[in-house]
C-alpha atoms as a PDB file:
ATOM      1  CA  UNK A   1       0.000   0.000   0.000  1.00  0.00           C
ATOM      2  CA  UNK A   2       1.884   2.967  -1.446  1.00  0.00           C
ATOM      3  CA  UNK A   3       1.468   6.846  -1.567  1.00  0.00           C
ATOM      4  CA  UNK A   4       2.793   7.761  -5.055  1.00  0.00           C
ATOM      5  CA  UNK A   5       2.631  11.603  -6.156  1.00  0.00           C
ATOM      6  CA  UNK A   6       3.507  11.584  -9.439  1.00  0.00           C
ATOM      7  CA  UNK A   7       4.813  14.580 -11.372  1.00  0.00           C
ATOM      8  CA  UNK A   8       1.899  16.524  -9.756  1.00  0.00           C
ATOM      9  CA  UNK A   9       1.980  20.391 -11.233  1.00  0.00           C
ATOM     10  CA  UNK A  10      -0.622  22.853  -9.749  1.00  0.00           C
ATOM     11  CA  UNK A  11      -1.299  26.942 -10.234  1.00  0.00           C
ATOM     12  CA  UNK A  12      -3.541  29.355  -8.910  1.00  0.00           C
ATOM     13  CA  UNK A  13      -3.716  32.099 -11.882  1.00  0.00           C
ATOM     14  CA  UNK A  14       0.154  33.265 -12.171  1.00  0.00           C
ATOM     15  CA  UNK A  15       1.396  31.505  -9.069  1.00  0.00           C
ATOM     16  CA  UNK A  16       2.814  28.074  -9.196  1.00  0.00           C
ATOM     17  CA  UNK A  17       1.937  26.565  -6.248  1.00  0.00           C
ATOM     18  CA  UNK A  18       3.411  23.229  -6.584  1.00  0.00           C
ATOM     19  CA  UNK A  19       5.703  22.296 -10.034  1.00  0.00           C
ATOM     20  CA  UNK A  20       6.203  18.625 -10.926  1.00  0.00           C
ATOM     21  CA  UNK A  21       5.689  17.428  -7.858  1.00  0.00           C
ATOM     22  CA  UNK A  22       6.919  13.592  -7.483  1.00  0.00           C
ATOM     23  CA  UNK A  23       7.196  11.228  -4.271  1.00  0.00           C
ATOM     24  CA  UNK A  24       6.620   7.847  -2.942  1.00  0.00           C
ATOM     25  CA  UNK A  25       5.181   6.936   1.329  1.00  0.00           C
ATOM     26  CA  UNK A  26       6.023   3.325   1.565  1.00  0.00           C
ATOM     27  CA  UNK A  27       3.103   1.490   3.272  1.00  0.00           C
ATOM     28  CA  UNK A  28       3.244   1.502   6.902  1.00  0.00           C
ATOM     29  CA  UNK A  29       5.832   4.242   7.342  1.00  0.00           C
ATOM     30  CA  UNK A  30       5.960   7.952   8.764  1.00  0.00           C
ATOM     31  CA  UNK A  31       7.024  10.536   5.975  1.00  0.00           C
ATOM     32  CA  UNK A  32       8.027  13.874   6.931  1.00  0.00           C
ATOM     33  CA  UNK A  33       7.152  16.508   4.463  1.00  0.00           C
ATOM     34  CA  UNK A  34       9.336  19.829   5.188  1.00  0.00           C
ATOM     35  CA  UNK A  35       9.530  23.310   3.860  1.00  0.00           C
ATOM     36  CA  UNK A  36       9.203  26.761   4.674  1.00  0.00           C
ATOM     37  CA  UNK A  37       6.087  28.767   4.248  1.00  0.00           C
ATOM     38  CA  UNK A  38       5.048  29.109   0.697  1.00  0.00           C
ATOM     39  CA  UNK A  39       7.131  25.452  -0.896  1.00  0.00           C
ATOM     40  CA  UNK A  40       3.666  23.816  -1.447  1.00  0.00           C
ATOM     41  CA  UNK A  41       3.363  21.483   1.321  1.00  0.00           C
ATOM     42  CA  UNK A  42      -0.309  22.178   2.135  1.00  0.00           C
ATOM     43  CA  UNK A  43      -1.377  22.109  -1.503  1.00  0.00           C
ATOM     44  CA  UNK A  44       0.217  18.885  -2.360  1.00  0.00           C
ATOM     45  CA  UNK A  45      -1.591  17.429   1.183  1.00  0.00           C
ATOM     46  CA  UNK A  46      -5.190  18.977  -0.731  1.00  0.00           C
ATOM     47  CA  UNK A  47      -4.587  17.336  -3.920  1.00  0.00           C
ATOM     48  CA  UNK A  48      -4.025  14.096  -2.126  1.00  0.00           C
ATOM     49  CA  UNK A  49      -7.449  14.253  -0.389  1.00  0.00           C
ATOM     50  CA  UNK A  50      -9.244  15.744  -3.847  1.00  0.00           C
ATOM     51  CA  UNK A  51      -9.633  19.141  -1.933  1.00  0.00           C
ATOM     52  CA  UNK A  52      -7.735  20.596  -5.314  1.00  0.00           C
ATOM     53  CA  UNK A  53      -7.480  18.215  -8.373  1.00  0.00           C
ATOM     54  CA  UNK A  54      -3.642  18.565  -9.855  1.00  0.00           C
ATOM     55  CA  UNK A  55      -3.388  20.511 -12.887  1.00  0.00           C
ATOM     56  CA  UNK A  56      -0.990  17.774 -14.150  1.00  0.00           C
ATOM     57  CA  UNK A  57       0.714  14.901 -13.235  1.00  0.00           C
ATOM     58  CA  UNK A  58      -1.562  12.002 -11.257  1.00  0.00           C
ATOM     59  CA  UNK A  59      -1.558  10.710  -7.396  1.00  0.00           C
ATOM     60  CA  UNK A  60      -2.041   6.811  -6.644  1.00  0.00           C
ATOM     61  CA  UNK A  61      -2.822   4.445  -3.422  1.00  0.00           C
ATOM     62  CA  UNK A  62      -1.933   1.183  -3.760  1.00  0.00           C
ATOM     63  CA  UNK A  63      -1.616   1.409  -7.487  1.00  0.00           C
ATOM     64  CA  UNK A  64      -5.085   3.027  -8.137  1.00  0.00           C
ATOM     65  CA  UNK A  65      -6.154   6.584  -9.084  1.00  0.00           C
ATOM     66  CA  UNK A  66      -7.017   8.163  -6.084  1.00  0.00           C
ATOM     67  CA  UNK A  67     -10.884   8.784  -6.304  1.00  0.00           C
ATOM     68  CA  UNK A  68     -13.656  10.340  -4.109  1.00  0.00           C
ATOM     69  CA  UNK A  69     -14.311   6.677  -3.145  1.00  0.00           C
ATOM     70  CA  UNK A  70     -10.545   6.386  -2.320  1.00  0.00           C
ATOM     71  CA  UNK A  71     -10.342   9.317  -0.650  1.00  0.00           C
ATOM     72  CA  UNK A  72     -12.707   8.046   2.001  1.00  0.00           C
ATOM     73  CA  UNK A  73     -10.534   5.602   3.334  1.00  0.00           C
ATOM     74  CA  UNK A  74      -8.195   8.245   4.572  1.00  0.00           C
ATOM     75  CA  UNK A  75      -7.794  10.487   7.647  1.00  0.00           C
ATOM     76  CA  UNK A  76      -6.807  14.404   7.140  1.00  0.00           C
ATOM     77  CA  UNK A  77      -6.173  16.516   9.684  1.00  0.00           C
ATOM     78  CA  UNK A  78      -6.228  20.271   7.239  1.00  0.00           C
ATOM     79  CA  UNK A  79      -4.097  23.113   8.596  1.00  0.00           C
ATOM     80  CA  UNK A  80      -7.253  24.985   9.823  1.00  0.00           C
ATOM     81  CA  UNK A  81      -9.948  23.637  12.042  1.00  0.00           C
ATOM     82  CA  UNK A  82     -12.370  21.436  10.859  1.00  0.00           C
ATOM     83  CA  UNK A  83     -14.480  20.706  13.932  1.00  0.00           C
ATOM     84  CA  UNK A  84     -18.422  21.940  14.671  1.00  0.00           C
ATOM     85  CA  UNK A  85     -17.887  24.536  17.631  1.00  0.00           C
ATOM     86  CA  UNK A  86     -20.985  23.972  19.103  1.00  0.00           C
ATOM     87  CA  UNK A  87     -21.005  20.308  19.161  1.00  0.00           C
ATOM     88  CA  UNK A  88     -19.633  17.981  22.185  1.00  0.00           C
ATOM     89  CA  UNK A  89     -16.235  16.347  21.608  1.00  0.00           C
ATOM     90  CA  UNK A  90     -17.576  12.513  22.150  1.00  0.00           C
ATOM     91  CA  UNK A  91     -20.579  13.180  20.430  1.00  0.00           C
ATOM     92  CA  UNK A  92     -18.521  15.115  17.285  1.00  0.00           C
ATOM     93  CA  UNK A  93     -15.890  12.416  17.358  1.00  0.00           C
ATOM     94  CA  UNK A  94     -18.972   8.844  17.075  1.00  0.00           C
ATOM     95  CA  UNK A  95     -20.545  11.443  14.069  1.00  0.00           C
ATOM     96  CA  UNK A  96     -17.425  12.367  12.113  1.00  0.00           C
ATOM     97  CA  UNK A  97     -16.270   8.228  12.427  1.00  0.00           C
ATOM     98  CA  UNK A  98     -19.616   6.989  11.712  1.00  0.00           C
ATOM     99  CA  UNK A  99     -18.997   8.862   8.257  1.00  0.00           C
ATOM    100  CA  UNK A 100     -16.488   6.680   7.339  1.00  0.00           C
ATOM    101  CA  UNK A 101     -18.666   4.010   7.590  1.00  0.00           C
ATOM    102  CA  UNK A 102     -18.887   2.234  10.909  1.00  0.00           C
ATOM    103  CA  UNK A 103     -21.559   1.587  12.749  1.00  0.00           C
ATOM    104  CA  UNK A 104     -22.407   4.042  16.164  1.00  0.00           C
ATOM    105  CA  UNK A 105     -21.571   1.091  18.728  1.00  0.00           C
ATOM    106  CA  UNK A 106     -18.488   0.495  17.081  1.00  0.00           C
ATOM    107  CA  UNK A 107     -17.569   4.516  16.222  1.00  0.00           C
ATOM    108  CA  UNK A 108     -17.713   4.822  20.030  1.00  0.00           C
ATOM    109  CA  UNK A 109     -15.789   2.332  21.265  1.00  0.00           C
ATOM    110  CA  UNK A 110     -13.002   3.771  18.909  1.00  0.00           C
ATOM    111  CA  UNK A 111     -13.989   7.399  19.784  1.00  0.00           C
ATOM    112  CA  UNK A 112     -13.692   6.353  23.246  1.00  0.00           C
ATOM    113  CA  UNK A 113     -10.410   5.089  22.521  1.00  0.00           C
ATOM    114  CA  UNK A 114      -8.848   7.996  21.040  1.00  0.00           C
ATOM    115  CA  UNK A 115     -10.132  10.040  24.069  1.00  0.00           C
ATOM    116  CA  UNK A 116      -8.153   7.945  26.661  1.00  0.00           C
ATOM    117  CA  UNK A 117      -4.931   8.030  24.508  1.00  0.00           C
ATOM    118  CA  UNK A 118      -5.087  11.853  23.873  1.00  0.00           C
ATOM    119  CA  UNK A 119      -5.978  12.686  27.587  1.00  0.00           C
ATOM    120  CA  UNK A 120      -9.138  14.133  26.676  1.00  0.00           C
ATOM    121  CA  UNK A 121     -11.621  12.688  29.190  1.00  0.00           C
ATOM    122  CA  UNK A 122     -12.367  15.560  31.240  1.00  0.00           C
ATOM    123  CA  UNK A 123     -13.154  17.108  27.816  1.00  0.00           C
ATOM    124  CA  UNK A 124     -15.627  14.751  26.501  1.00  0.00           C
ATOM    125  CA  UNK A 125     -18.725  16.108  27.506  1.00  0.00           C
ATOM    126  CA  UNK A 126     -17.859  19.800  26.354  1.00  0.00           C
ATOM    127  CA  UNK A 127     -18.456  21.717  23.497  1.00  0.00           C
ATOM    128  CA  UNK A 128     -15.357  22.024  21.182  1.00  0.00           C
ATOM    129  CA  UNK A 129     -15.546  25.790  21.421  1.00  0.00           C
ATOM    130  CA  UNK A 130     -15.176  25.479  25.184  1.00  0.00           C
ATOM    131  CA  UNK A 131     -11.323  23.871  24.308  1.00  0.00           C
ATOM    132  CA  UNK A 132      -8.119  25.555  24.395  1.00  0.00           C
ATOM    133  CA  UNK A 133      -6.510  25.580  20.967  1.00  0.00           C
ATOM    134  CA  UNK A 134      -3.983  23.025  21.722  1.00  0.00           C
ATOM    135  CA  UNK A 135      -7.062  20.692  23.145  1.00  0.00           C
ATOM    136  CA  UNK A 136      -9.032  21.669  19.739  1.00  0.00           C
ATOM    137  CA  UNK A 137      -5.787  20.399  18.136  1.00  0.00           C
ATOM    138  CA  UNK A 138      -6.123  17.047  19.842  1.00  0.00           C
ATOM    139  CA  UNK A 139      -9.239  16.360  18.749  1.00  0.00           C
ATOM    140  CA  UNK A 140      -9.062  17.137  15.494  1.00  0.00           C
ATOM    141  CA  UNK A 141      -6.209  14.767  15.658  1.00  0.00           C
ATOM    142  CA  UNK A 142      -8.507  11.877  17.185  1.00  0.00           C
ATOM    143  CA  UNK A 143     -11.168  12.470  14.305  1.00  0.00           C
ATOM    144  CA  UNK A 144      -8.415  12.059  11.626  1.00  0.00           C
ATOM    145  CA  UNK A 145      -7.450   8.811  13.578  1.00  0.00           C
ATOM    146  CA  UNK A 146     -10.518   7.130  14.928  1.00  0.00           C
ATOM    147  CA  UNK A 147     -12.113   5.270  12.130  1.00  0.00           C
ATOM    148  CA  UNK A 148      -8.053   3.461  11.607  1.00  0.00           C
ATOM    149  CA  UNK A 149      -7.120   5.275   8.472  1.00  0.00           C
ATOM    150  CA  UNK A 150      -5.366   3.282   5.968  1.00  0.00           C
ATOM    151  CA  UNK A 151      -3.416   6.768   5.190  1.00  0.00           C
ATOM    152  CA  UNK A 152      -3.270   9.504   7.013  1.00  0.00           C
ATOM    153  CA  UNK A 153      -2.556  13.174   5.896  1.00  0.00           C
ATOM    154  CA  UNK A 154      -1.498  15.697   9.021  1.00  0.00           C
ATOM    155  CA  UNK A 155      -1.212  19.214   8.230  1.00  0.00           C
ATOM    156  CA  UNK A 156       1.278  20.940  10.623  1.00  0.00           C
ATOM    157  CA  UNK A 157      -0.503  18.302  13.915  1.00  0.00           C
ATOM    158  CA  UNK A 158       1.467  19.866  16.592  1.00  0.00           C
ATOM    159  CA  UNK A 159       0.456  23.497  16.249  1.00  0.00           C
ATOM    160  CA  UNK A 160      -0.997  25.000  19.080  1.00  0.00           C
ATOM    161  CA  UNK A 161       0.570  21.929  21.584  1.00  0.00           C
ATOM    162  CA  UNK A 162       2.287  23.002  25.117  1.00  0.00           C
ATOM    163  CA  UNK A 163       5.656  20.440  25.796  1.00  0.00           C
ATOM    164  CA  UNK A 164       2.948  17.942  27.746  1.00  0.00           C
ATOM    165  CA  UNK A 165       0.479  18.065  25.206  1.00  0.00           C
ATOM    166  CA  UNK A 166       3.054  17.575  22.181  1.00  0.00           C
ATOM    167  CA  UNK A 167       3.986  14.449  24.173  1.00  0.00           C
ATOM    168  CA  UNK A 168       0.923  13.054  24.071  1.00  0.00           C
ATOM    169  CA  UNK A 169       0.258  14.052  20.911  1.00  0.00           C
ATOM    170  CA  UNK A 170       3.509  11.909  19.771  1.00  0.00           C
ATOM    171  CA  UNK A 171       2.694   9.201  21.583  1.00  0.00           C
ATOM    172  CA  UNK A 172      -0.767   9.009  20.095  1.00  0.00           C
ATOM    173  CA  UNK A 173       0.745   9.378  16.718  1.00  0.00           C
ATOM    174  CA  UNK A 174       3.337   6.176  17.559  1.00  0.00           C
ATOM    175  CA  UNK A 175       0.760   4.441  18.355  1.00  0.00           C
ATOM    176  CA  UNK A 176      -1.201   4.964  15.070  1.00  0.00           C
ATOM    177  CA  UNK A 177       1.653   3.882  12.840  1.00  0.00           C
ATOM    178  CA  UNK A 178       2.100   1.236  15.071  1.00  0.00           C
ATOM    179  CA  UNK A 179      -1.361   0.066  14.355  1.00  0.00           C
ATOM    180  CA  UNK A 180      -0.311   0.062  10.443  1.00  0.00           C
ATOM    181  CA  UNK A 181      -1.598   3.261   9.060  1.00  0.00           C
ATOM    182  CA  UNK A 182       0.638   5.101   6.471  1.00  0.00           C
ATOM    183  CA  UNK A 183       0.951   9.191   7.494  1.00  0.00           C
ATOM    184  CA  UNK A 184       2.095  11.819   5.911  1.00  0.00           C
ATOM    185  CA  UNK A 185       2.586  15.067   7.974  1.00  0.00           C
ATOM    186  CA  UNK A 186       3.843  18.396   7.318  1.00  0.00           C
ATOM    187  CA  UNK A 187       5.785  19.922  10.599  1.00  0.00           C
ATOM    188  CA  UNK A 188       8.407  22.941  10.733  1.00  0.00           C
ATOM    189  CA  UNK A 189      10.129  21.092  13.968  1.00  0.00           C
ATOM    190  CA  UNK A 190      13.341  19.393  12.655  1.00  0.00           C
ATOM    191  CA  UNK A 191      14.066  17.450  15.648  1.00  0.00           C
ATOM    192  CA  UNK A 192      10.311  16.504  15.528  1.00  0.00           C
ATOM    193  CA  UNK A 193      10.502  15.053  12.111  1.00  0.00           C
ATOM    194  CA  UNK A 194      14.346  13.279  12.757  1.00  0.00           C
ATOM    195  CA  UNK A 195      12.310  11.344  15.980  1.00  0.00           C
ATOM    196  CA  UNK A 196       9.403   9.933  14.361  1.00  0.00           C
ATOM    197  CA  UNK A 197       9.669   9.657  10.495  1.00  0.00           C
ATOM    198  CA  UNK A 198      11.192   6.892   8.705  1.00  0.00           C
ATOM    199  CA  UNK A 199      11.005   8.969   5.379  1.00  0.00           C
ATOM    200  CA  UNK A 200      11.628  12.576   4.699  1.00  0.00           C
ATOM    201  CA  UNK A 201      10.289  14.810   1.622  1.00  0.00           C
ATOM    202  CA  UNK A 202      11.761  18.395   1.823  1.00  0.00           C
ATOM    203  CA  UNK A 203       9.663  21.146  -0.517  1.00  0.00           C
ATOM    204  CA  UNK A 204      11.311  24.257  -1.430  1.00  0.00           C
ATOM    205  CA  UNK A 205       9.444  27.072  -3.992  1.00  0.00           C
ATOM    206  CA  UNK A 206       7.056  24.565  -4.918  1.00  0.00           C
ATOM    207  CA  UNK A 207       9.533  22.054  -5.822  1.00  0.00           C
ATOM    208  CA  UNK A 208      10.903  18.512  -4.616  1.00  0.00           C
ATOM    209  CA  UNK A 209      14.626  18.893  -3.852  1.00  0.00           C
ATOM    210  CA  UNK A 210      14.999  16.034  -1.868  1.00  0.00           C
ATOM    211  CA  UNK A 211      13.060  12.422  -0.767  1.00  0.00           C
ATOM    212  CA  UNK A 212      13.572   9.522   0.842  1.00  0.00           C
ATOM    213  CA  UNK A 213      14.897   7.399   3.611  1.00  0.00           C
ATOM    214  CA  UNK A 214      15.662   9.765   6.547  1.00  0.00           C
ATOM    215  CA  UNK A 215      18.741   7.156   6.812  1.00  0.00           C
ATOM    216  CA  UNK A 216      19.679   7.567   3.106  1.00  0.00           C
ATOM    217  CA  UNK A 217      19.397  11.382   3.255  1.00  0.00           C
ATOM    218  CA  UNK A 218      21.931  11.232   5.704  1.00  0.00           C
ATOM    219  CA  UNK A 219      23.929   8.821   4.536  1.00  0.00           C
ATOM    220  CA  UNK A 220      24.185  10.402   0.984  1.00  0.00           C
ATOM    221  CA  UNK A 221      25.239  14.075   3.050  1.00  0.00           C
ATOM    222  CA  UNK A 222      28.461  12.283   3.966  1.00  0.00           C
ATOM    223  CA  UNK A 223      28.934  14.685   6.261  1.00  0.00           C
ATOM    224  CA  UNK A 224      29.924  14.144  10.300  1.00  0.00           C
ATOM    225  CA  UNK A 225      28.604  16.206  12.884  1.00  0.00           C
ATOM    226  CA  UNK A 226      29.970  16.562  16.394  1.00  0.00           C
ATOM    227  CA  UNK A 227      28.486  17.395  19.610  1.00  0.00           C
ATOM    228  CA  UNK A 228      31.086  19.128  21.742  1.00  0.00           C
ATOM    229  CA  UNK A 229      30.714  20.827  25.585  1.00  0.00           C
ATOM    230  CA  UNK A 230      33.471  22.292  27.433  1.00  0.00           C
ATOM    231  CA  UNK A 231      33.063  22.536  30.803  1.00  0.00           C
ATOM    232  CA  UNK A 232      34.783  26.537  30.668  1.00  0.00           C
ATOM    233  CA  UNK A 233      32.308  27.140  27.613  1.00  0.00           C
ATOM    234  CA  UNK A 234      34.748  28.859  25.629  1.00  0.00           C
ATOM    235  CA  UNK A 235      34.756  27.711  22.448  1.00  0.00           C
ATOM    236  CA  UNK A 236      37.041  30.150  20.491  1.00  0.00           C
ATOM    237  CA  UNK A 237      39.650  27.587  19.764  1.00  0.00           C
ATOM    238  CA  UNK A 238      36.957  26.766  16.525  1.00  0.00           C
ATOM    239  CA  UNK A 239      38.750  29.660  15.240  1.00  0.00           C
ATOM    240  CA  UNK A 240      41.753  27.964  13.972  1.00  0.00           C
ATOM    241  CA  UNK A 241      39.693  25.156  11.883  1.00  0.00           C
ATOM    242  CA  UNK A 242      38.615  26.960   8.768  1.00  0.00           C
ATOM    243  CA  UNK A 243      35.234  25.888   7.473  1.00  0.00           C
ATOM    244  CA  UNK A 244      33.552  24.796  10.460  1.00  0.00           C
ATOM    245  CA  UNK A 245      29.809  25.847  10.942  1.00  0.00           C
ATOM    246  CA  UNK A 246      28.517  25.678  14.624  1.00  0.00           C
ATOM    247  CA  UNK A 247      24.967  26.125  16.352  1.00  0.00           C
ATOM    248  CA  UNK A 248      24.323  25.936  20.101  1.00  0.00           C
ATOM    249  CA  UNK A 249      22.540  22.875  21.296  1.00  0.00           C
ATOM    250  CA  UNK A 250      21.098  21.951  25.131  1.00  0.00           C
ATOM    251  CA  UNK A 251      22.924  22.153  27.628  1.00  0.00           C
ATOM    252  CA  UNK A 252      25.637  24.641  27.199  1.00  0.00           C
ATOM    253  CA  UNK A 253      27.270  21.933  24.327  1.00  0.00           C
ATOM    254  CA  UNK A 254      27.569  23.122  20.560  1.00  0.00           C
ATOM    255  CA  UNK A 255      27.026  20.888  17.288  1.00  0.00           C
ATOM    256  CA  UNK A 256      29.682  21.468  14.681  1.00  0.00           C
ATOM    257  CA  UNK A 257      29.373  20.369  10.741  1.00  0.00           C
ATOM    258  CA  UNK A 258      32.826  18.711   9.629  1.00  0.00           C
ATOM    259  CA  UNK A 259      33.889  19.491   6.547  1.00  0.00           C
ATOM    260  CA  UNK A 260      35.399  17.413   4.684  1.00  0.00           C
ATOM    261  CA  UNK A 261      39.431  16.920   4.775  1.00  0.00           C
ATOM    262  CA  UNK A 262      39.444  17.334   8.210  1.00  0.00           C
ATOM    263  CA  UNK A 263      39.940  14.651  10.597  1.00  0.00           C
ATOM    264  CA  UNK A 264      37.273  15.154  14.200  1.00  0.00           C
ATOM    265  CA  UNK A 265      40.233  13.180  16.102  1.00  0.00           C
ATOM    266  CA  UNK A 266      42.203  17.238  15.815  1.00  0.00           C
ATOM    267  CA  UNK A 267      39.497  18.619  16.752  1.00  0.00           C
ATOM    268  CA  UNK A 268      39.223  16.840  20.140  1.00  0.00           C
ATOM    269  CA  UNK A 269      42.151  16.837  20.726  1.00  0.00           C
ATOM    270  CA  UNK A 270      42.419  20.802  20.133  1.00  0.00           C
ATOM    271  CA  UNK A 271      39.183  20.960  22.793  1.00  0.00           C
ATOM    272  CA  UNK A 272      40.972  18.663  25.327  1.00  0.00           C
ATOM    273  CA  UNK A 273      44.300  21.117  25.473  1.00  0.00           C
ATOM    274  CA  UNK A 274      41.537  24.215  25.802  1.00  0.00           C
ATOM    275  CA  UNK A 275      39.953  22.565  28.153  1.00  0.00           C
ATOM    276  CA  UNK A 276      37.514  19.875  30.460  1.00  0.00           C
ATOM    277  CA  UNK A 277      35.545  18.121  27.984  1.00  0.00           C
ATOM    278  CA  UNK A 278      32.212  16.791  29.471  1.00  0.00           C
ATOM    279  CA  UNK A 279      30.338  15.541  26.320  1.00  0.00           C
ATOM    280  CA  UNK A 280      31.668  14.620  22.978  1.00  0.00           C
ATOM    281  CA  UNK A 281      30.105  12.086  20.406  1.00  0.00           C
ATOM    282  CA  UNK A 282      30.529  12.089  16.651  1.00  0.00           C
ATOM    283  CA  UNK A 283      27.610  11.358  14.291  1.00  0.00           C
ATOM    284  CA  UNK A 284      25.569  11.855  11.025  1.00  0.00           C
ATOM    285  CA  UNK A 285      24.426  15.519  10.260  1.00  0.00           C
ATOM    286  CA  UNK A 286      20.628  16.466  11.807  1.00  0.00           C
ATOM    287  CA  UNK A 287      17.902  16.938   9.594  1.00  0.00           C
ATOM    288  CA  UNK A 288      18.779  20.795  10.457  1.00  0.00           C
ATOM    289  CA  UNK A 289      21.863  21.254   8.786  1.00  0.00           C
ATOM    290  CA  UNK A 290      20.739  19.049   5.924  1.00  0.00           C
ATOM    291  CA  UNK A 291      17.979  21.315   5.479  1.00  0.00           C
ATOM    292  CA  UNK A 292      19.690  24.209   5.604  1.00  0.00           C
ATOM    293  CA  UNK A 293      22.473  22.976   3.233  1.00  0.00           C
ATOM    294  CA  UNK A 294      19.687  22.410   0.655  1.00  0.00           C
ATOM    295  CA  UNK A 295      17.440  25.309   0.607  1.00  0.00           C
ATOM    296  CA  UNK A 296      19.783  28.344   3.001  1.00  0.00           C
ATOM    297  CA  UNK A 297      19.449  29.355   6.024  1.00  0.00           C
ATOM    298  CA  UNK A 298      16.829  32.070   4.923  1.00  0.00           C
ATOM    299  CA  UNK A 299      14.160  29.927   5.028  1.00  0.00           C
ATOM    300  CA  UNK A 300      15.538  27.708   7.947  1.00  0.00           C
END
């Protein structure tokens, strides 16, 4: 069961919103679509659920067209709310599943479900207006997720969250790939993405300029990062390695991109005669500086 966009082109008058658009979502797996405001992430999510037909180019599930009946098989959660206001979350929740085709007894249990895995319980009873945003968010969430998509398309599904709520949120989403459904989501979170995708599809001016494996993408970077903390935190001995690009990480400690010709064993041992080194571990690039290699750090 595979998501394949396939040279997918659509405008809106003069503006090209998305331009030969072409990617594959394995079945079962968590794809990361990235890109700054504007790349065409949120039209290419509304031609996948028929919201806007492409202008060229065609989009399949598991080899077939994908048609209004096709469609109805998947969960979307859009970029705006899509919830009644004035109607009770449980209540909302057994309608919106019950239009996917299950029966009432059976869109309630499941309702029920999502509820107790999205910490909603206290919220049940209340009317969706009633919610804070982040709250609204979960919900909307459980509606994409209750009737067990076989594909699911998030737009942006952590906006709004608070740190406890955007756990929750990822644990609920674990546990629907777990369960076998395909997702797509669109997030601007970098470390978000790295932690739960197994595929990455990075947009930038309407435009595909990288897809795959998040473990290809990094392999094909051929890059090594380091993590570095000193316990003096002076780091101006970087100085005197030419080429280096740093960013702060947690902690106090720094992530530097290698480049290439230069060997990371100099490096620590430059750091050790500067000072204590408390942390150091060598590694693949983040999904950061990969980013930011491809499209600049303008739109980082």
């Amino acid at each position: 069961m595979t998501l394949a966009v396939q040279r997918v082109s659509k405008a809106f008058g003069p503006v090209k919103a998305v331009q030969d658009v072409s990617f594959t979502v394995p079945a079962g797996r968590v794809c990361g679509l990235l890109g700054s405001n504007g790349a065409g992430k949120t039209t290419t999510m509304r031609m996948i659920m028929r919201i806007f037909l492409p202008d060229q180019g065609e989009i399949r599930w598991q080899g077939r067209p994908v048609t209004d009946a096709v469609r109805a098989g998947f969960g979307y959660l859009p970029e705006e709310r899509g919830l009644y206001p004035k109607m009770q979350v449980r209540e909302q929740l057994i309608y919106l599943t019950q239009l996917k085709g299950l029966t009432r007894s059976e869109a309630a249990r499941r309702a029920d479900l999502w509820i107790d895995r999205l910490d909603l319980g206290e919220y049940a009873l209340r009317k969706v207006e009633q919610l804070s945003k982040g709250n609204q968010q979960k919900v909307q969430f459980a509606a994409a997720a209750a009737s067990g998509p076989e594909l699911c398309i998030l737009d942006e599904p952590f906006t709004g969250l608070d740190p406890v709520n955007t756990m929750v949120m990822e644990q609920a989403f674990r546990t629907l790939a777990g369960e076998g459904t395909t997702i797509l989501f669109s997030s601007h979170n970098m470390d978000q993405v790295e932690a739960l995708c197994d595929d990455v599809v990075l947009m930038h001016r309407s435009r595909v300029v990288l897809s795959g494996s998040l473990r290809d993408v990094k392999r094909a970077a051929r890059r090594q990062t380091v993590r570095l903390r000193l316990e003096s935190g002076d780091y101006g001995f970087l100085r005197e390695f030419p080429g280096l690009r740093t960013q702060s990480a947690a902690a106090g400690a720094i992530e530097i991109s290698i480049p290439d010709g230069l060997d990371p064993n100099r490096l620590l041992a430059r750091a050790m005669a500067a000072g204590t080194v408390t942390e150091w571990s060598l590694g693949e690039p983040s999904l950061r500086e990969i980013y930011i290699e491809k499209v600049g750090g303008a739109d980082a």
